[in-house]
C-alpha atoms as a PDB file:
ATOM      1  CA  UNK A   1      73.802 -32.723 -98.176  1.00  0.00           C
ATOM      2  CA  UNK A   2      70.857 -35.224 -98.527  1.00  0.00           C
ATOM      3  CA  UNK A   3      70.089 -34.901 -94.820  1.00  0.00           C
ATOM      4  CA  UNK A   4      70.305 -31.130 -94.985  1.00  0.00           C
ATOM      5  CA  UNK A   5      67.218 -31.289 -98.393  1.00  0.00           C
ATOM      6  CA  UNK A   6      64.836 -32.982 -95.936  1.00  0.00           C
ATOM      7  CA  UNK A   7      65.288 -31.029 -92.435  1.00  0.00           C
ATOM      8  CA  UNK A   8      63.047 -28.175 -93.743  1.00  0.00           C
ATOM      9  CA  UNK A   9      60.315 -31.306 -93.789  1.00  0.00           C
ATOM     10  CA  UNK A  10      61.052 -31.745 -90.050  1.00  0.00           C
ATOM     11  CA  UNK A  11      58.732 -29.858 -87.257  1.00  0.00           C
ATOM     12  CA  UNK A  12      60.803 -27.283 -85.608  1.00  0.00           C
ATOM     13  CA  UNK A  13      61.270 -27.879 -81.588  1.00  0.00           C
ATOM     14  CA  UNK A  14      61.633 -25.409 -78.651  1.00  0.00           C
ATOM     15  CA  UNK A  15      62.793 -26.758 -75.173  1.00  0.00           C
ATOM     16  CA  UNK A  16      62.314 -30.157 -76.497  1.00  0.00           C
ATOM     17  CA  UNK A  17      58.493 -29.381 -78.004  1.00  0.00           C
ATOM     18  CA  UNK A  18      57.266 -29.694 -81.529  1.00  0.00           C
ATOM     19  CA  UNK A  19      56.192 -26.482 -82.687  1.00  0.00           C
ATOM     20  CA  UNK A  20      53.591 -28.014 -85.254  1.00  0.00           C
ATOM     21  CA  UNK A  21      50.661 -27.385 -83.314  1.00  0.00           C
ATOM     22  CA  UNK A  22      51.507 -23.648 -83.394  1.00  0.00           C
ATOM     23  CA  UNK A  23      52.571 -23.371 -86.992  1.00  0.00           C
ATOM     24  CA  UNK A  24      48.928 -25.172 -87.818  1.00  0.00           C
ATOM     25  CA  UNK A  25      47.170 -22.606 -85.267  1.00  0.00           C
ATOM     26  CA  UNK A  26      48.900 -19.863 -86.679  1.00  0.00           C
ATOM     27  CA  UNK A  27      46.715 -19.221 -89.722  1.00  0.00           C
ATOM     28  CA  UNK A  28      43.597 -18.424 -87.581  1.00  0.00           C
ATOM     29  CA  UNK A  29      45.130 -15.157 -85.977  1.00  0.00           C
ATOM     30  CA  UNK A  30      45.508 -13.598 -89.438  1.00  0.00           C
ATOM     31  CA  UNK A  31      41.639 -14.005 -89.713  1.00  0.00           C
ATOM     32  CA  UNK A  32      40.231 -10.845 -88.426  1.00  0.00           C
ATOM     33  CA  UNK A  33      37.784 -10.809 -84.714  1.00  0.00           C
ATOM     34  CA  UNK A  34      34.324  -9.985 -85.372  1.00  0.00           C
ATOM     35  CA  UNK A  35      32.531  -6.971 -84.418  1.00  0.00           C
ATOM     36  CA  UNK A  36      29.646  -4.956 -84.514  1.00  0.00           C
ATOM     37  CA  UNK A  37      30.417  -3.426 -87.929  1.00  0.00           C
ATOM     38  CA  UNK A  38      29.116  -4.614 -91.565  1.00  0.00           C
ATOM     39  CA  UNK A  39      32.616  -3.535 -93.203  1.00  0.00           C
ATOM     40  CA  UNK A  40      35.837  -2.930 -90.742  1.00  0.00           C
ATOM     41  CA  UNK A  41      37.845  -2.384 -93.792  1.00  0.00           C
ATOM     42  CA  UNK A  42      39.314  -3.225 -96.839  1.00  0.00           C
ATOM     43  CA  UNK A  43      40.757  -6.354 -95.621  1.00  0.00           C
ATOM     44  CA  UNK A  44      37.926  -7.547 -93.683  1.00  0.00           C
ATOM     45  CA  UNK A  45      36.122  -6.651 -96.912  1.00  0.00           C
ATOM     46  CA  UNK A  46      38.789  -8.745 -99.100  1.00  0.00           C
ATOM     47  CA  UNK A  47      38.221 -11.500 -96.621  1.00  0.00           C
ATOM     48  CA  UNK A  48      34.531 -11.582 -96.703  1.00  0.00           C
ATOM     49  CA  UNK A  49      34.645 -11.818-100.853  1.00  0.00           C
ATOM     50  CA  UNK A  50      36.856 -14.632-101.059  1.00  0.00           C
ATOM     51  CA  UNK A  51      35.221 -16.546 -98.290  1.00  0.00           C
ATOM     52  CA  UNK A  52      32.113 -16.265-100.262  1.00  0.00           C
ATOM     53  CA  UNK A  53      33.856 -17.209-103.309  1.00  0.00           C
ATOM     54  CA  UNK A  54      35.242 -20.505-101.814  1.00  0.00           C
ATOM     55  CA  UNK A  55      32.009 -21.449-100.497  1.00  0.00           C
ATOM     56  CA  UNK A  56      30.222 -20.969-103.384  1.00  0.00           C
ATOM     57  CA  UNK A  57      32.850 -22.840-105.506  1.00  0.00           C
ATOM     58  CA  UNK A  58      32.513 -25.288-103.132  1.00  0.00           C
ATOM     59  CA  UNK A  59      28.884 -25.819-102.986  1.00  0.00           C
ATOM     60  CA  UNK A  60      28.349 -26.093-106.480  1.00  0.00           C
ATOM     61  CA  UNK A  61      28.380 -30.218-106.841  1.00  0.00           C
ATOM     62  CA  UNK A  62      26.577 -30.295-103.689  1.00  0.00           C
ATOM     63  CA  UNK A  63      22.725 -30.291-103.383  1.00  0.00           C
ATOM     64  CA  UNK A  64      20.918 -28.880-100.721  1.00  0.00           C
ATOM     65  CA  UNK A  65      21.068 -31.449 -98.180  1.00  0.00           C
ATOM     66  CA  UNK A  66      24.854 -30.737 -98.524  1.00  0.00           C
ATOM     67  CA  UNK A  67      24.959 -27.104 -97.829  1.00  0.00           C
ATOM     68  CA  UNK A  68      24.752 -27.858 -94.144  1.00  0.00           C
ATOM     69  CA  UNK A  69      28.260 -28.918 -94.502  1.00  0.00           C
ATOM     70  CA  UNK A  70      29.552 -25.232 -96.280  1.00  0.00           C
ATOM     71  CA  UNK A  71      31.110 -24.777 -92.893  1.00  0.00           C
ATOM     72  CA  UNK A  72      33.497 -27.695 -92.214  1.00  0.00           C
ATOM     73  CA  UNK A  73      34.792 -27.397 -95.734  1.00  0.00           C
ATOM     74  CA  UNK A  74      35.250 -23.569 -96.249  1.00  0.00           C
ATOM     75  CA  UNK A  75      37.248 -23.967 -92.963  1.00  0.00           C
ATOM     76  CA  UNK A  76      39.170 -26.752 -93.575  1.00  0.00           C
ATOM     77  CA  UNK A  77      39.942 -24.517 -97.202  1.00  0.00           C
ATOM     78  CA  UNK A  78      40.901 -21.322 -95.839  1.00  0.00           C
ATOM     79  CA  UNK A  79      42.833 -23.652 -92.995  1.00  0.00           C
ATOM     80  CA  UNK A  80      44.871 -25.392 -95.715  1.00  0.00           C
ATOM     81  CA  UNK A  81      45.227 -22.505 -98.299  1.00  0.00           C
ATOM     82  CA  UNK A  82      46.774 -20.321 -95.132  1.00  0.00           C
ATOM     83  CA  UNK A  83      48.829 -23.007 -94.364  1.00  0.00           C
ATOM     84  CA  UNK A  84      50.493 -23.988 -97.956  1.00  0.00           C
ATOM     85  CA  UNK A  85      50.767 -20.789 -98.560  1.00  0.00           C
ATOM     86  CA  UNK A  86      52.262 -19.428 -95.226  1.00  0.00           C
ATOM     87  CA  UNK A  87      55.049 -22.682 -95.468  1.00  0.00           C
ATOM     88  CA  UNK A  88      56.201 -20.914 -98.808  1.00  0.00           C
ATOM     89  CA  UNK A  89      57.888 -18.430 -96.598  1.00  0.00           C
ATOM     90  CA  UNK A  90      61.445 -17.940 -95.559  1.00  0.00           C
ATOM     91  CA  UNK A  91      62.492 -19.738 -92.447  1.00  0.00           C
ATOM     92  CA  UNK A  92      58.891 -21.514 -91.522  1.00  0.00           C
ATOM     93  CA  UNK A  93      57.707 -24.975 -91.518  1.00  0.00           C
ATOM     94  CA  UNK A  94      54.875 -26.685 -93.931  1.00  0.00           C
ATOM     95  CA  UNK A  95      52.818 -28.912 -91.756  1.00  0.00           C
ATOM     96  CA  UNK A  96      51.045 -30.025 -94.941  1.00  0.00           C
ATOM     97  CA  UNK A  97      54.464 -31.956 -96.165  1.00  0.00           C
ATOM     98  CA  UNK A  98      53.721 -34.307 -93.042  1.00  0.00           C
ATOM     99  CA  UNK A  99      51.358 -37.202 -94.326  1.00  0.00           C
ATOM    100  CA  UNK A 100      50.060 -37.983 -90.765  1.00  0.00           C
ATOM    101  CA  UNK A 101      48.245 -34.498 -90.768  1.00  0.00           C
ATOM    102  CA  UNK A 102      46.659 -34.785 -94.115  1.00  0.00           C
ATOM    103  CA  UNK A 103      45.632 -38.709 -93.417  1.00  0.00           C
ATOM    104  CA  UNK A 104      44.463 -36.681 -89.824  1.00  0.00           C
ATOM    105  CA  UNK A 105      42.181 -34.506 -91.983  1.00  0.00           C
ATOM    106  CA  UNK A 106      41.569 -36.814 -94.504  1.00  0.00           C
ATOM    107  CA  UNK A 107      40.491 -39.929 -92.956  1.00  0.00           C
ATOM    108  CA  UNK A 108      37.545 -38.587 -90.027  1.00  0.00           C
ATOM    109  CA  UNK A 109      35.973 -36.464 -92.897  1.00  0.00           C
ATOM    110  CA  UNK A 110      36.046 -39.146 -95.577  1.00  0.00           C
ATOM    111  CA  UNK A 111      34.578 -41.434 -92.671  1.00  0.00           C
ATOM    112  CA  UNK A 112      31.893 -38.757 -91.720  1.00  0.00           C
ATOM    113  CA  UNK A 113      30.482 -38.744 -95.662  1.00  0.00           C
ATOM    114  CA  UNK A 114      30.914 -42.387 -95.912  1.00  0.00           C
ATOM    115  CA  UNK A 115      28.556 -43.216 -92.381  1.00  0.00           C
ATOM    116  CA  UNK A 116      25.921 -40.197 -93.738  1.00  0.00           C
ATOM    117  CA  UNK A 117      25.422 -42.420 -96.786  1.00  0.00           C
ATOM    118  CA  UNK A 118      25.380 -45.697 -95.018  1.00  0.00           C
ATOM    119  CA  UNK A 119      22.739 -44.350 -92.169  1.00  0.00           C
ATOM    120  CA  UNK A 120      20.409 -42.255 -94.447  1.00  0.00           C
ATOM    121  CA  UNK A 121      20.202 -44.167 -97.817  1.00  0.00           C
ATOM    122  CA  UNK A 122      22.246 -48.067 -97.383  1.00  0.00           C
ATOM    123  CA  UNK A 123      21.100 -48.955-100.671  1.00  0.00           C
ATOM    124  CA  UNK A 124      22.450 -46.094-103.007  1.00  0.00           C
ATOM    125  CA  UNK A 125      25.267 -46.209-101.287  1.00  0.00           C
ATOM    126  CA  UNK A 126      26.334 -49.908-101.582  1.00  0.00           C
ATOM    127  CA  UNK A 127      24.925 -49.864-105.031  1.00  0.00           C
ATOM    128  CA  UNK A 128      28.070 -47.592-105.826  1.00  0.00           C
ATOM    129  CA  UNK A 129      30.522 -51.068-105.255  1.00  0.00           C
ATOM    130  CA  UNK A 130      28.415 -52.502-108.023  1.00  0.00           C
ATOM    131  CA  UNK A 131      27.339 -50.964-111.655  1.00  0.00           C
ATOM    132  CA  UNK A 132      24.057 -52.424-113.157  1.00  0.00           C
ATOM    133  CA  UNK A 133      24.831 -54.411-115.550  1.00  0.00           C
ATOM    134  CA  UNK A 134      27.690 -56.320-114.685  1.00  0.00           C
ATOM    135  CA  UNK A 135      27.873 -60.029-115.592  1.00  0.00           C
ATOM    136  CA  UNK A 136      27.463 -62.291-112.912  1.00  0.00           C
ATOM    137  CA  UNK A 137      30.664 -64.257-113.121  1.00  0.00           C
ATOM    138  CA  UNK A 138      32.158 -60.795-112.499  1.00  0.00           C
ATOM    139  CA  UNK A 139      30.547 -59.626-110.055  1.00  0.00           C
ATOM    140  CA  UNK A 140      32.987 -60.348-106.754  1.00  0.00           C
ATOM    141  CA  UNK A 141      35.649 -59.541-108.326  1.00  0.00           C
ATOM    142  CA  UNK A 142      34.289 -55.681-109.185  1.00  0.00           C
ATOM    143  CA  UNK A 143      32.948 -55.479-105.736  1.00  0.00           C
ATOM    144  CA  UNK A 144      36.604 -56.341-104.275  1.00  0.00           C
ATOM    145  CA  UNK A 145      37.751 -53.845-106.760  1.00  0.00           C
ATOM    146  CA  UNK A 146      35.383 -51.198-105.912  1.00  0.00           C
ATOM    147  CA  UNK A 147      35.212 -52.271-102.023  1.00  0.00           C
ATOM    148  CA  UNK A 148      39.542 -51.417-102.579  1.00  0.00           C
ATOM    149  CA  UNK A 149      39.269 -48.372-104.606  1.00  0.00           C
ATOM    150  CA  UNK A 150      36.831 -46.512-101.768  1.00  0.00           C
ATOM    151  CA  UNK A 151      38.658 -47.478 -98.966  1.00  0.00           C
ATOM    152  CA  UNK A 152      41.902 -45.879-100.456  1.00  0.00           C
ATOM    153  CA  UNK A 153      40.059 -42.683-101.149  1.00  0.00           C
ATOM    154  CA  UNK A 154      41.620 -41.275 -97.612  1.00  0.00           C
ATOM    155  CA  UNK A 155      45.162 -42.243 -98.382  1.00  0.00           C
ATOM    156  CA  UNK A 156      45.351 -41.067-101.840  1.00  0.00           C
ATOM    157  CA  UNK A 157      43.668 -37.327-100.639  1.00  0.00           C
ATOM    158  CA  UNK A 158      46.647 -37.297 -98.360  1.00  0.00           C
ATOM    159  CA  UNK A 159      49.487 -38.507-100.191  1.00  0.00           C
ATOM    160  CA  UNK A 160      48.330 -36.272-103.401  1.00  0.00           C
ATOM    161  CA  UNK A 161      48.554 -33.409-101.563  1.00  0.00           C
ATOM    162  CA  UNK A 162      52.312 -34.398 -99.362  1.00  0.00           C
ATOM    163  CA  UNK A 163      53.430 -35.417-102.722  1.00  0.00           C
ATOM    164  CA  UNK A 164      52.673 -32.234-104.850  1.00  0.00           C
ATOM    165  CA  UNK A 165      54.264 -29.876-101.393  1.00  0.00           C
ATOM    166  CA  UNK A 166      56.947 -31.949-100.673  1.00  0.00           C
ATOM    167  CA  UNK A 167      58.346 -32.190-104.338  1.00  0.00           C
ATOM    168  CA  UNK A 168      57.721 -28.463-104.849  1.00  0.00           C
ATOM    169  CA  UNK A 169      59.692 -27.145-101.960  1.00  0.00           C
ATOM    170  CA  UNK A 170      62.219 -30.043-102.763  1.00  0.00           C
ATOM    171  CA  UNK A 171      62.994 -28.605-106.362  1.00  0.00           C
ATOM    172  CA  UNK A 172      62.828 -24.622-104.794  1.00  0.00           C
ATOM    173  CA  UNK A 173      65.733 -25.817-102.639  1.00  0.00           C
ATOM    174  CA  UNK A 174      68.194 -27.716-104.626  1.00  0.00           C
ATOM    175  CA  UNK A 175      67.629 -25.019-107.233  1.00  0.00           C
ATOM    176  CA  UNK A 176      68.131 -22.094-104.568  1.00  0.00           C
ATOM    177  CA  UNK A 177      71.302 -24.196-103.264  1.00  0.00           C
ATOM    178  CA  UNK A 178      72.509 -24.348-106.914  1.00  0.00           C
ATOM    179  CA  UNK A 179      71.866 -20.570-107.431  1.00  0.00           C
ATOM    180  CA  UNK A 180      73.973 -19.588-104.458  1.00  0.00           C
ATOM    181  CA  UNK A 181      77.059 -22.194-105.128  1.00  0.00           C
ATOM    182  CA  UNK A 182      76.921 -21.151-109.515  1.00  0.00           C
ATOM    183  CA  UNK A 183      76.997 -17.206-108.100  1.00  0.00           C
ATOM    184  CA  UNK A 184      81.136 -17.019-107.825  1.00  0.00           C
ATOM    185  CA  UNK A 185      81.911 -19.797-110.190  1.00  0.00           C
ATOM    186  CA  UNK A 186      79.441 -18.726-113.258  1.00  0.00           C
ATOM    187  CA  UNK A 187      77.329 -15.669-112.513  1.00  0.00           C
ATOM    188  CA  UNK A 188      75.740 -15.797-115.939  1.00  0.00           C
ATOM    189  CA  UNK A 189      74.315 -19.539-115.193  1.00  0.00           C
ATOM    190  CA  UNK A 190      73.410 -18.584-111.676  1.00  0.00           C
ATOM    191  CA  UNK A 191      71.351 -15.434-113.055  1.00  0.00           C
ATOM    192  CA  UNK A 192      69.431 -17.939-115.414  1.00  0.00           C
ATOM    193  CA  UNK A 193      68.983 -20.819-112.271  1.00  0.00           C
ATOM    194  CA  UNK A 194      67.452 -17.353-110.284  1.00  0.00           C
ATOM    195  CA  UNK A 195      65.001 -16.840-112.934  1.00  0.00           C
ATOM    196  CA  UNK A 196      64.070 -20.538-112.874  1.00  0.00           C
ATOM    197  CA  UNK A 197      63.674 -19.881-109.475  1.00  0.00           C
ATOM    198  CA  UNK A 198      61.375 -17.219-109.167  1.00  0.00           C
ATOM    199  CA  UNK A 199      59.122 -18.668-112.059  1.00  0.00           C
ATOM    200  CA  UNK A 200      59.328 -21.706-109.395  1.00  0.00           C
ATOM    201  CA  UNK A 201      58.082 -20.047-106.460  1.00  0.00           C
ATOM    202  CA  UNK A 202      55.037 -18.859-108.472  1.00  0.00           C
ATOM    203  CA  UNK A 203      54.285 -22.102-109.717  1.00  0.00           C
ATOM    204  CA  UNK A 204      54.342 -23.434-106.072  1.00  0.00           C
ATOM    205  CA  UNK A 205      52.144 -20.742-104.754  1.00  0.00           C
ATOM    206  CA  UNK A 206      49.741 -21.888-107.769  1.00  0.00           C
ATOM    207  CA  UNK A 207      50.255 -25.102-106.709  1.00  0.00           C
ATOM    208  CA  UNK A 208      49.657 -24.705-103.043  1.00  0.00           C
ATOM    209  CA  UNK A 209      46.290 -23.083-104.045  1.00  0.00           C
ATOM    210  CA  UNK A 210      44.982 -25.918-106.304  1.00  0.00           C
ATOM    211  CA  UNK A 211      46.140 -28.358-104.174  1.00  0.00           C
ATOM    212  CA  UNK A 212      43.858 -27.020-101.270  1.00  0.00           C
ATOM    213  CA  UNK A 213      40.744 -26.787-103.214  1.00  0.00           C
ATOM    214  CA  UNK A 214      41.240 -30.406-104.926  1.00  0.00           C
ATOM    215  CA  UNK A 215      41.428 -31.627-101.220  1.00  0.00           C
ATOM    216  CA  UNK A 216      38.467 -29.954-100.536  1.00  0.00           C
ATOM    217  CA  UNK A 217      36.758 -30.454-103.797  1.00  0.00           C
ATOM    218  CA  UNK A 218      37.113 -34.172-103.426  1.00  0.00           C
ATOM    219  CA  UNK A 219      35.863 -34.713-100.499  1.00  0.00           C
ATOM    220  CA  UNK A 220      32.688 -32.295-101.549  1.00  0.00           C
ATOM    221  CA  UNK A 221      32.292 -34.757-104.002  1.00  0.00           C
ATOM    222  CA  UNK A 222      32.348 -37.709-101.961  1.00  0.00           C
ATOM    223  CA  UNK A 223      29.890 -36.586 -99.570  1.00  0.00           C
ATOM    224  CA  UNK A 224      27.645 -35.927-103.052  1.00  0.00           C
ATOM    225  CA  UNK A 225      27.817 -39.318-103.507  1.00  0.00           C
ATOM    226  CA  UNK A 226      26.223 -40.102 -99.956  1.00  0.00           C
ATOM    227  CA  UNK A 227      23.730 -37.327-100.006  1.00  0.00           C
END
Protein backbone atom coordinates (compact mmCIF):
# COMPACT_ATOMS: atom_id res chain seq x y z
CA UNK A 1 0.00 0.00 0.00
CA UNK A 2 3.01 2.33 0.73
CA UNK A 3 4.52 1.51 -2.66
CA UNK A 4 1.21 2.04 -4.40
CA UNK A 5 1.05 6.20 -2.43
CA UNK A 6 4.33 6.99 -4.23
CA UNK A 7 3.95 5.45 -7.94
CA UNK A 8 1.81 8.49 -8.98
CA UNK A 9 5.40 10.40 -8.11
CA UNK A 10 7.03 8.09 -10.71
CA UNK A 11 7.40 9.30 -14.60
CA UNK A 12 5.17 7.21 -16.67
CA UNK A 13 7.14 5.00 -19.49
CA UNK A 14 6.12 3.87 -23.03
CA UNK A 15 8.26 1.13 -24.83
CA UNK A 16 10.75 1.53 -22.15
CA UNK A 17 10.85 5.70 -22.41
CA UNK A 18 10.12 8.22 -19.74
CA UNK A 19 7.33 10.22 -20.75
CA UNK A 20 8.50 13.35 -18.63
CA UNK A 21 9.81 15.25 -21.36
CA UNK A 22 6.33 15.18 -22.96
CA UNK A 23 4.25 15.80 -19.89
CA UNK A 24 6.73 19.08 -19.33
CA UNK A 25 6.24 20.01 -23.21
CA UNK A 26 2.74 19.55 -22.98
CA UNK A 27 1.74 22.88 -21.46
CA UNK A 28 3.05 24.89 -24.49
CA UNK A 29 0.41 23.42 -27.03
CA UNK A 30 -2.44 24.82 -24.92
CA UNK A 31 -0.83 28.30 -25.59
CA UNK A 32 -2.46 29.56 -28.65
CA UNK A 33 -0.11 30.18 -32.37
CA UNK A 34 0.16 33.68 -33.24
CA UNK A 35 -1.35 35.40 -36.07
CA UNK A 36 -2.05 38.36 -37.84
CA UNK A 37 -5.00 39.38 -35.64
CA UNK A 38 -5.02 41.86 -32.45
CA UNK A 39 -7.84 39.62 -30.68
CA UNK A 40 -8.49 35.82 -32.07
CA UNK A 41 -10.91 35.42 -29.31
CA UNK A 42 -11.97 35.25 -25.99
CA UNK A 43 -9.35 32.91 -24.97
CA UNK A 44 -6.55 34.40 -26.73
CA UNK A 45 -7.97 37.53 -25.08
CA UNK A 46 -8.05 35.71 -21.48
CA UNK A 47 -4.53 34.69 -22.24
CA UNK A 48 -3.17 38.00 -23.18
CA UNK A 49 -4.70 39.61 -19.66
CA UNK A 50 -3.21 37.24 -17.43
CA UNK A 51 0.11 37.19 -19.16
CA UNK A 52 0.18 40.84 -18.58
CA UNK A 53 -0.89 40.41 -15.14
CA UNK A 54 2.00 37.97 -14.27
CA UNK A 55 4.48 40.13 -15.77
CA UNK A 56 3.54 43.02 -14.18
CA UNK A 57 3.32 41.25 -10.76
CA UNK A 58 6.46 40.13 -11.52
CA UNK A 59 8.26 43.20 -12.40
CA UNK A 60 7.26 45.10 -9.58
CA UNK A 61 10.58 44.51 -7.17
CA UNK A 62 12.56 44.77 -10.19
CA UNK A 63 14.06 48.07 -11.54
CA UNK A 64 14.60 48.80 -14.93
CA UNK A 65 17.74 47.15 -15.63
CA UNK A 66 15.65 44.05 -14.64
CA UNK A 67 12.84 44.30 -17.04
CA UNK A 68 15.05 42.80 -19.70
CA UNK A 69 14.54 39.64 -17.87
CA UNK A 70 10.26 39.88 -17.95
CA UNK A 71 10.69 37.14 -20.48
CA UNK A 72 12.57 34.23 -18.86
CA UNK A 73 10.43 34.61 -15.79
CA UNK A 74 6.84 35.09 -17.21
CA UNK A 75 7.79 31.85 -19.10
CA UNK A 76 9.20 29.92 -16.63
CA UNK A 77 5.57 31.15 -14.61
CA UNK A 78 3.10 30.27 -17.08
CA UNK A 79 5.52 26.95 -17.64
CA UNK A 80 5.15 25.98 -13.97
CA UNK A 81 1.55 27.26 -13.25
CA UNK A 82 0.45 24.92 -16.50
CA UNK A 83 2.29 22.30 -15.16
CA UNK A 84 1.06 22.17 -11.28
CA UNK A 85 -1.98 22.73 -12.35
CA UNK A 86 -2.30 20.23 -15.32
CA UNK A 87 -0.66 17.29 -12.67
CA UNK A 88 -3.91 17.98 -10.54
CA UNK A 89 -5.70 15.98 -13.12
CA UNK A 90 -6.96 12.46 -13.20
CA UNK A 91 -4.56 9.90 -14.51
CA UNK A 92 -1.40 12.41 -15.37
CA UNK A 93 1.93 12.86 -13.94
CA UNK A 94 3.40 16.10 -11.91
CA UNK A 95 6.89 16.63 -13.12
CA UNK A 96 7.16 19.36 -10.47
CA UNK A 97 7.07 16.49 -7.52
CA UNK A 98 10.58 15.43 -9.06
CA UNK A 99 13.34 17.57 -7.20
CA UNK A 100 15.91 17.09 -10.06
CA UNK A 101 13.62 19.31 -12.36
CA UNK A 102 13.07 22.08 -9.95
CA UNK A 103 17.02 22.02 -8.80
CA UNK A 104 17.19 21.90 -13.08
CA UNK A 105 15.30 25.22 -13.09
CA UNK A 106 16.43 26.43 -10.04
CA UNK A 107 20.07 26.19 -10.01
CA UNK A 108 21.18 27.81 -13.90
CA UNK A 109 18.79 30.79 -13.11
CA UNK A 110 19.93 31.39 -9.55
CA UNK A 111 23.56 31.07 -11.15
CA UNK A 112 22.65 33.53 -14.05
CA UNK A 113 21.54 36.45 -11.26
CA UNK A 114 24.35 35.53 -9.07
CA UNK A 115 27.32 36.00 -12.18
CA UNK A 116 25.17 39.44 -13.38
CA UNK A 117 25.98 40.78 -9.91
CA UNK A 118 29.47 39.51 -9.67
CA UNK A 119 30.44 40.89 -13.42
CA UNK A 120 28.58 44.29 -13.31
CA UNK A 121 28.89 45.56 -9.66
CA UNK A 122 31.62 42.88 -7.43
CA UNK A 123 31.44 45.13 -4.64
CA UNK A 124 27.60 45.41 -3.83
CA UNK A 125 27.39 42.16 -4.36
CA UNK A 126 30.01 40.70 -1.93
CA UNK A 127 29.07 43.41 0.45
CA UNK A 128 25.71 41.34 0.82
CA UNK A 129 27.99 38.32 2.83
CA UNK A 130 28.83 41.11 5.21
CA UNK A 131 26.44 43.86 7.06
CA UNK A 132 28.23 47.17 8.10
CA UNK A 133 28.65 47.14 11.27
CA UNK A 134 29.59 43.90 12.36
CA UNK A 135 32.28 43.48 15.05
CA UNK A 136 35.41 42.32 13.92
CA UNK A 137 35.84 39.22 16.01
CA UNK A 138 32.65 38.23 14.15
CA UNK A 139 33.23 38.83 11.11
CA UNK A 140 34.31 35.14 9.50
CA UNK A 141 32.04 33.58 11.12
CA UNK A 142 28.93 35.82 9.45
CA UNK A 143 30.64 35.59 6.17
CA UNK A 144 30.66 31.57 6.47
CA UNK A 145 27.14 32.03 7.53
CA UNK A 146 26.10 34.24 4.82
CA UNK A 147 28.65 32.57 2.16
CA UNK A 148 26.16 29.10 3.41
CA UNK A 149 22.87 30.73 3.41
CA UNK A 150 23.33 32.02 -0.53
CA UNK A 151 24.63 29.05 -1.79
CA UNK A 152 21.52 27.07 -0.48
CA UNK A 153 19.21 29.55 -2.08
CA UNK A 154 18.90 26.92 -5.22
CA UNK A 155 18.14 23.92 -3.10
CA UNK A 156 15.68 25.41 -0.84
CA UNK A 157 13.62 27.06 -4.21
CA UNK A 158 13.46 23.45 -5.22
CA UNK A 159 12.72 21.48 -2.31
CA UNK A 160 9.95 24.26 -1.19
CA UNK A 161 8.21 23.78 -4.08
CA UNK A 162 8.59 19.33 -4.29
CA UNK A 163 7.69 19.58 -0.72
CA UNK A 164 4.41 21.70 -0.84
CA UNK A 165 3.27 19.24 -4.40
CA UNK A 166 4.35 16.19 -3.16
CA UNK A 167 2.56 16.45 0.33
CA UNK A 168 -0.56 17.86 -1.34
CA UNK A 169 -1.20 15.12 -3.80
CA UNK A 170 0.01 12.71 -0.95
CA UNK A 171 -2.94 13.79 1.45
CA UNK A 172 -5.59 13.96 -1.90
CA UNK A 173 -4.74 10.26 -2.21
CA UNK A 174 -4.83 8.58 1.07
CA UNK A 175 -7.96 10.65 1.64
CA UNK A 176 -9.51 9.59 -1.87
CA UNK A 177 -8.35 5.85 -0.95
CA UNK A 178 -10.13 6.29 2.43
CA UNK A 179 -13.29 7.74 0.73
CA UNK A 180 -13.66 4.78 -1.59
CA UNK A 181 -12.84 1.86 1.17
CA UNK A 182 -15.45 4.02 4.15
CA UNK A 183 -18.23 4.04 1.00
CA UNK A 184 -19.75 0.27 1.86
CA UNK A 185 -18.65 0.09 5.42
CA UNK A 186 -19.91 3.77 6.66
CA UNK A 187 -21.43 5.87 3.89
CA UNK A 188 -22.15 8.71 6.28
CA UNK A 189 -18.19 9.01 7.19
CA UNK A 190 -17.24 8.50 3.59
CA UNK A 191 -19.72 11.46 2.51
CA UNK A 192 -17.88 13.73 5.16
CA UNK A 193 -14.02 12.30 3.96
CA UNK A 194 -15.58 13.43 0.14
CA UNK A 195 -16.22 16.81 1.33
CA UNK A 196 -12.75 16.97 2.91
CA UNK A 197 -11.78 16.01 -0.30
CA UNK A 198 -13.08 18.39 -2.56
CA UNK A 199 -12.23 21.36 -0.12
CA UNK A 200 -8.66 19.52 -0.66
CA UNK A 201 -8.42 19.68 -4.24
CA UNK A 202 -9.15 23.45 -4.09
CA UNK A 203 -6.66 24.08 -1.63
CA UNK A 204 -4.08 22.26 -3.89
CA UNK A 205 -5.02 24.13 -6.96
CA UNK A 206 -4.43 27.34 -4.61
CA UNK A 207 -1.48 25.88 -3.68
CA UNK A 208 -0.11 24.93 -7.02
CA UNK A 209 -0.68 28.63 -8.00
CA UNK A 210 1.25 30.26 -5.09
CA UNK A 211 3.76 27.90 -5.23
CA UNK A 212 4.63 28.94 -8.92
CA UNK A 213 4.75 32.57 -8.35
CA UNK A 214 6.92 32.23 -4.97
CA UNK A 215 9.39 30.28 -7.29
CA UNK A 216 9.32 32.92 -9.55
CA UNK A 217 9.02 35.73 -7.13
CA UNK A 218 12.17 34.61 -5.43
CA UNK A 219 14.26 34.40 -7.88
CA UNK A 220 12.94 38.09 -9.17
CA UNK A 221 14.15 39.04 -6.03
CA UNK A 222 17.44 37.62 -6.16
CA UNK A 223 18.35 39.00 -9.37
CA UNK A 224 17.18 42.58 -7.52
CA UNK A 225 19.79 42.03 -5.37
CA UNK A 226 22.46 41.81 -8.30
CA UNK A 227 20.99 44.53 -10.39
Amino acid sequence: MNLSFFNQFTSPCLLGIPLILLSMLFPALLLPSPNNRWITNRLSTLQSWLINLITKQLMIPLNKNGHKWALILTSLMILLLSINLLGLLPYTFTPTTQLSMNLALAFPLWLATLLKGLRNQPSASLGHLLPEGTPTPLIPALILIETTSLLIRPLALGVRLTANLTAGHLLIQLISTATTALLSIMPAISILTSIILLLLTILEVAVAMIQAYVFVLLLSLYLQENI
